[in-house]
N, C-alpha and C. Protein backbone atom coordinates (compact mmCIF):
# COMPACT_ATOMS: atom_id res chain seq x y z
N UNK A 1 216.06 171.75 74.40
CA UNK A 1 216.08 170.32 74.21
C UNK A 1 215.02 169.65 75.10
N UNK A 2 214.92 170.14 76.07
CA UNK A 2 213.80 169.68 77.08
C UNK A 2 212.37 169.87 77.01
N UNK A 3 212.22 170.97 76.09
CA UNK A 3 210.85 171.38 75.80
C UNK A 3 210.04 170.42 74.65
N UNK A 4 211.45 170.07 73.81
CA UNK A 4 211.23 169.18 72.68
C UNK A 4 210.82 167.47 73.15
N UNK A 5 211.40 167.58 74.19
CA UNK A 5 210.74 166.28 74.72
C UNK A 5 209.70 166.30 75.56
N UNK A 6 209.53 167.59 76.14
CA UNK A 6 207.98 167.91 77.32
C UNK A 6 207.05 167.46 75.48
N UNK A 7 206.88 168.10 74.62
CA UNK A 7 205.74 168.04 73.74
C UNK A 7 206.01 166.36 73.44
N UNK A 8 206.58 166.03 73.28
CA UNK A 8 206.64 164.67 72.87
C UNK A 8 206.57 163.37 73.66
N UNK A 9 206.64 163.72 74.83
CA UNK A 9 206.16 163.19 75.86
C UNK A 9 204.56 163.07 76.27
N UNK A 10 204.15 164.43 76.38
CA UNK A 10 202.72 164.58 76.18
C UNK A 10 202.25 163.61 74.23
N UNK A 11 202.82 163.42 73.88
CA UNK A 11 202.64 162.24 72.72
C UNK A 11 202.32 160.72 73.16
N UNK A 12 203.17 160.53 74.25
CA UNK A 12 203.22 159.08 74.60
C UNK A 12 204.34 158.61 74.00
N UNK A 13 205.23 159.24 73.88
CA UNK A 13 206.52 158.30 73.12
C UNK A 13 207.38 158.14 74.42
N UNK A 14 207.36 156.64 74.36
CA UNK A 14 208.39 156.39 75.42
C UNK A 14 209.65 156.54 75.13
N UNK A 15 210.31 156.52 74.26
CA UNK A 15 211.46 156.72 73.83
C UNK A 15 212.11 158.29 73.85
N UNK A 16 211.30 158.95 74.46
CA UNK A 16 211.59 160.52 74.45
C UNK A 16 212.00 160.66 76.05
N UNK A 17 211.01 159.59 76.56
CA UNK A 17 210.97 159.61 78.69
C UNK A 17 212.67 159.21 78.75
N UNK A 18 212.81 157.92 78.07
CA UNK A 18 214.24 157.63 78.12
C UNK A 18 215.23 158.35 77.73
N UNK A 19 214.90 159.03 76.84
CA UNK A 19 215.62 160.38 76.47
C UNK A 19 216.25 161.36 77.31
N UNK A 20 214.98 161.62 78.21
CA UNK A 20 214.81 162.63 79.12
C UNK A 20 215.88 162.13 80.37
N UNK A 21 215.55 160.76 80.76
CA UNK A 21 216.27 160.58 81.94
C UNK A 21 217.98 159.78 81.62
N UNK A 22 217.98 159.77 80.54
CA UNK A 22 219.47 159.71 80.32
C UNK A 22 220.55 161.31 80.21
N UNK A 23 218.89 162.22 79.62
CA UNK A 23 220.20 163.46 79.77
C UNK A 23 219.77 164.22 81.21
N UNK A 24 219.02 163.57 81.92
CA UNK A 24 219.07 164.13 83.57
C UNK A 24 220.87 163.01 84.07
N UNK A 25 221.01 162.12 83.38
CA UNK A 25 221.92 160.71 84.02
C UNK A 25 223.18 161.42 83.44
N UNK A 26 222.98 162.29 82.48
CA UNK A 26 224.56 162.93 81.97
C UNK A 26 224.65 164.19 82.96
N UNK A 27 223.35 165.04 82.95
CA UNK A 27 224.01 166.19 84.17
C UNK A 27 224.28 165.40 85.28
N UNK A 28 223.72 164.62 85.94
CA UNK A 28 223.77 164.03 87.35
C UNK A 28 226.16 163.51 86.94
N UNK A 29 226.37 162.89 85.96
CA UNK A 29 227.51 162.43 85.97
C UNK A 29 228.35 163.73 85.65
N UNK A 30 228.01 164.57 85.27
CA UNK A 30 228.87 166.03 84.92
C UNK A 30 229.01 166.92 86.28
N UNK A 31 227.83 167.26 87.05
CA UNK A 31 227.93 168.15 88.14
C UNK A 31 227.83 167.54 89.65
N UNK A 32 227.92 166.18 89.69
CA UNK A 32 227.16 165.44 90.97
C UNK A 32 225.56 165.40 90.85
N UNK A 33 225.41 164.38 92.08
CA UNK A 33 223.69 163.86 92.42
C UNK A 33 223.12 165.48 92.21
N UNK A 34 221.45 165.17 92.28
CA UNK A 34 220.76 166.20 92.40
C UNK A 34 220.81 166.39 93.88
N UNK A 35 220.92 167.51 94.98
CA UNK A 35 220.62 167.59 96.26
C UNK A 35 219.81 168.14 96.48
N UNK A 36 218.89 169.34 95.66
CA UNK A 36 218.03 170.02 96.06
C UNK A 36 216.26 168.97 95.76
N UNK A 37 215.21 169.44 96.07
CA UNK A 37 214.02 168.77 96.15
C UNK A 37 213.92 168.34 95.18
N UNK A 38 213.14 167.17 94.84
CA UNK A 38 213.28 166.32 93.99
C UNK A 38 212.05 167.10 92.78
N UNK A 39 212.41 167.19 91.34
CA UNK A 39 211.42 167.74 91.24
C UNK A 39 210.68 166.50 89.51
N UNK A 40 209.61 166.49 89.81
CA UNK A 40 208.88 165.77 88.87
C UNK A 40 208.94 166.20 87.17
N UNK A 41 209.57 165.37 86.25
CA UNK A 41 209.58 165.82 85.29
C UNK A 41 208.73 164.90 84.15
N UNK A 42 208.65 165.24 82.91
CA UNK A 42 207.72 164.65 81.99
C UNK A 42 208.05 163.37 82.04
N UNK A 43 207.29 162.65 82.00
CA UNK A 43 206.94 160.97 81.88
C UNK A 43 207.11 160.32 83.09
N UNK A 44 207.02 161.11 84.09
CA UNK A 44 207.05 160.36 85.35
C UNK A 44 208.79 160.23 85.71
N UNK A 45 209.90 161.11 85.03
CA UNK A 45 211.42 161.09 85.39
C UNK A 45 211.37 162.11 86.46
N UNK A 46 212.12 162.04 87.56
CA UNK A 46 212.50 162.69 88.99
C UNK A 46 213.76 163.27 88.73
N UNK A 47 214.52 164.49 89.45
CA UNK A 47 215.45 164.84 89.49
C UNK A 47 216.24 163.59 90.36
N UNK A 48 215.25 163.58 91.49
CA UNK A 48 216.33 162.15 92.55
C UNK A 48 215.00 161.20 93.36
N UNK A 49 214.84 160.88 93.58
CA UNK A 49 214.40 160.12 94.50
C UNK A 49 213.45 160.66 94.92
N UNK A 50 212.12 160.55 95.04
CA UNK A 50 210.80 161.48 95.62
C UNK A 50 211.15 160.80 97.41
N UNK A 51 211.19 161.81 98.39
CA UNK A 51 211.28 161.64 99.68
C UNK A 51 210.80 162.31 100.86
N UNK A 52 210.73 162.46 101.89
CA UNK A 52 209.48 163.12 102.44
C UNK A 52 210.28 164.27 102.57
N UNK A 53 209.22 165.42 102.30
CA UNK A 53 209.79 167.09 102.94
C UNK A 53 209.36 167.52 104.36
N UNK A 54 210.25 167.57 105.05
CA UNK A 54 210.26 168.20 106.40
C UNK A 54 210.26 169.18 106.17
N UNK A 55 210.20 170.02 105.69
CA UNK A 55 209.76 171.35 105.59
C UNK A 55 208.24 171.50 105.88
N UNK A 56 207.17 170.97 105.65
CA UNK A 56 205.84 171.05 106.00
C UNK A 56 206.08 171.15 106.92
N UNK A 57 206.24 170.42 108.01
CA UNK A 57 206.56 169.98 109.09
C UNK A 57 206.48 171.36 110.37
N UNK A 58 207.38 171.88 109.89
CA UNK A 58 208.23 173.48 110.08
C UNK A 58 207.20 174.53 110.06
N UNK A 59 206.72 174.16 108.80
CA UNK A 59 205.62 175.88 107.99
C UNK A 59 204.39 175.55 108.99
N UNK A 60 203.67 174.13 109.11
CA UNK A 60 203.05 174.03 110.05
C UNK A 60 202.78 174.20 111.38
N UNK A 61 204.21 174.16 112.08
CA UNK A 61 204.39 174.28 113.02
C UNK A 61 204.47 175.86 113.29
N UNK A 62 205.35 176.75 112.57
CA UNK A 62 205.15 178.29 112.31
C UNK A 62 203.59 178.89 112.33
N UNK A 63 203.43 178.48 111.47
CA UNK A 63 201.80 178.86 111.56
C UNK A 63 200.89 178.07 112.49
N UNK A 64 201.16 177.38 113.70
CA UNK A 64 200.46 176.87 114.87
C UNK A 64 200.73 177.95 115.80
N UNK A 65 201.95 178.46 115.57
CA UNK A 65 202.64 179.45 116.53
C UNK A 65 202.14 180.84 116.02
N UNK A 66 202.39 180.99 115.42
CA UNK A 66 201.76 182.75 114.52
C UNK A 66 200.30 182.69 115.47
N UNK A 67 199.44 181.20 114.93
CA UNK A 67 197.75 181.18 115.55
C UNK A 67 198.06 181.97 116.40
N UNK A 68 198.44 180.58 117.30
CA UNK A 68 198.32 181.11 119.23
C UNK A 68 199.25 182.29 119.76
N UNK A 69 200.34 182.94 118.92
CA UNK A 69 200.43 184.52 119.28
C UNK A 69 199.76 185.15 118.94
N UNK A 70 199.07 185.25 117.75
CA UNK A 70 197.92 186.23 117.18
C UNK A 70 196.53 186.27 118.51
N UNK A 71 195.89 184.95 118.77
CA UNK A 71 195.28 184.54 119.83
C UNK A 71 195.47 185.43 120.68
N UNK A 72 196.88 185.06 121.57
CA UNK A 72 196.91 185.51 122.69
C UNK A 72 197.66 187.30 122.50
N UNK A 73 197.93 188.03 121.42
CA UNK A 73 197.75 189.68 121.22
C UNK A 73 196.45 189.53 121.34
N UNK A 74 195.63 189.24 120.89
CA UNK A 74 193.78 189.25 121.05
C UNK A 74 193.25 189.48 121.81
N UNK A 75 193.53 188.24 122.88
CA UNK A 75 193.35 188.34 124.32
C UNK A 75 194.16 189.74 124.76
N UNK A 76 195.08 189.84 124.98
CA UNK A 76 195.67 190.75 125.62
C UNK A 76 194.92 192.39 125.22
N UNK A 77 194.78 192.62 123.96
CA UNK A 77 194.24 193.77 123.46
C UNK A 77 192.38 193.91 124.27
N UNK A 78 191.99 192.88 124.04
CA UNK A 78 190.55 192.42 124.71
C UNK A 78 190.45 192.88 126.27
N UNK A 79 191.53 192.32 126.85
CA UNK A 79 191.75 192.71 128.68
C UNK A 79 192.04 193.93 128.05
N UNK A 80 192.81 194.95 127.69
CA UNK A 80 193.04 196.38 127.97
C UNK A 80 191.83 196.66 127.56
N UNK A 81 191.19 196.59 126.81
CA UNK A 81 190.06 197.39 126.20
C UNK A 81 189.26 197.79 127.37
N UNK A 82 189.09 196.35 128.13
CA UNK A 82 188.02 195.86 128.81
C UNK A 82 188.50 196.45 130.11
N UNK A 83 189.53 196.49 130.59
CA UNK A 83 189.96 197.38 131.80
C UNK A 83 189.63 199.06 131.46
N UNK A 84 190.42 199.45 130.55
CA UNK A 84 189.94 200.96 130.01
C UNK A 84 188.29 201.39 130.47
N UNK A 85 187.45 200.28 129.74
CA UNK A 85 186.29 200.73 130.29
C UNK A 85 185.50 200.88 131.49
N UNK A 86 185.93 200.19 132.02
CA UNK A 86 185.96 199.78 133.68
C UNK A 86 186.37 200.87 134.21
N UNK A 87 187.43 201.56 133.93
CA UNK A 87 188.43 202.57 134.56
C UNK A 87 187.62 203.97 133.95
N UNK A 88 187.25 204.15 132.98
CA UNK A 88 186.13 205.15 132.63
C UNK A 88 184.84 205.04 133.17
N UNK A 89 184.67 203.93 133.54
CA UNK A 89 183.13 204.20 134.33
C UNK A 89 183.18 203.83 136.03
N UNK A 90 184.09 204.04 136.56
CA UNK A 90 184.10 203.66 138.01
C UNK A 90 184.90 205.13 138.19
């Protein structure tokens, strides 16, 4: 049923968008609100509310941290190397 309105949407029929978000307005009244991420559907209809994801937030911050441990194994591997050789030639 949804696919039939994705093509018909890509038509420009507004009457298909309304379509669409009345039978998102019947699941929403059958199972509760949407809670998971809001997700964008044909004609500009939302599961809920577009709102900011803190999750970037997180992945960014993970991967600031991954950097500067990767970094500093680097460093650390760099000093042994660099002592090793020292210790072979003295």
């Amino acid at each position: 049923m949804v696919d039939a309105a994705r093509n018909r949407v890509r038509r420009g029929e507004d009457a298909t968008v309304q379509d669409l978000d009345s039978q998102l307005k019947s699941v929403v009244d059958q199972h509760g609100p949407w809670t998971a991420m809001s997700i964008k559907l044909p004609g500009g209809v939302h599961t809920r509310a577009p709102a900011v994801d803190h999750r970037l937030r997180r992945i960014v911050h993970r991967a600031v941290l991954f950097k500067a441990h990767a970094n500093a194994a680097c460093a650390i591997d760099h000093s042994r190397s660099a002592s090793s050789r020292r210790d072979r030639q003295g």
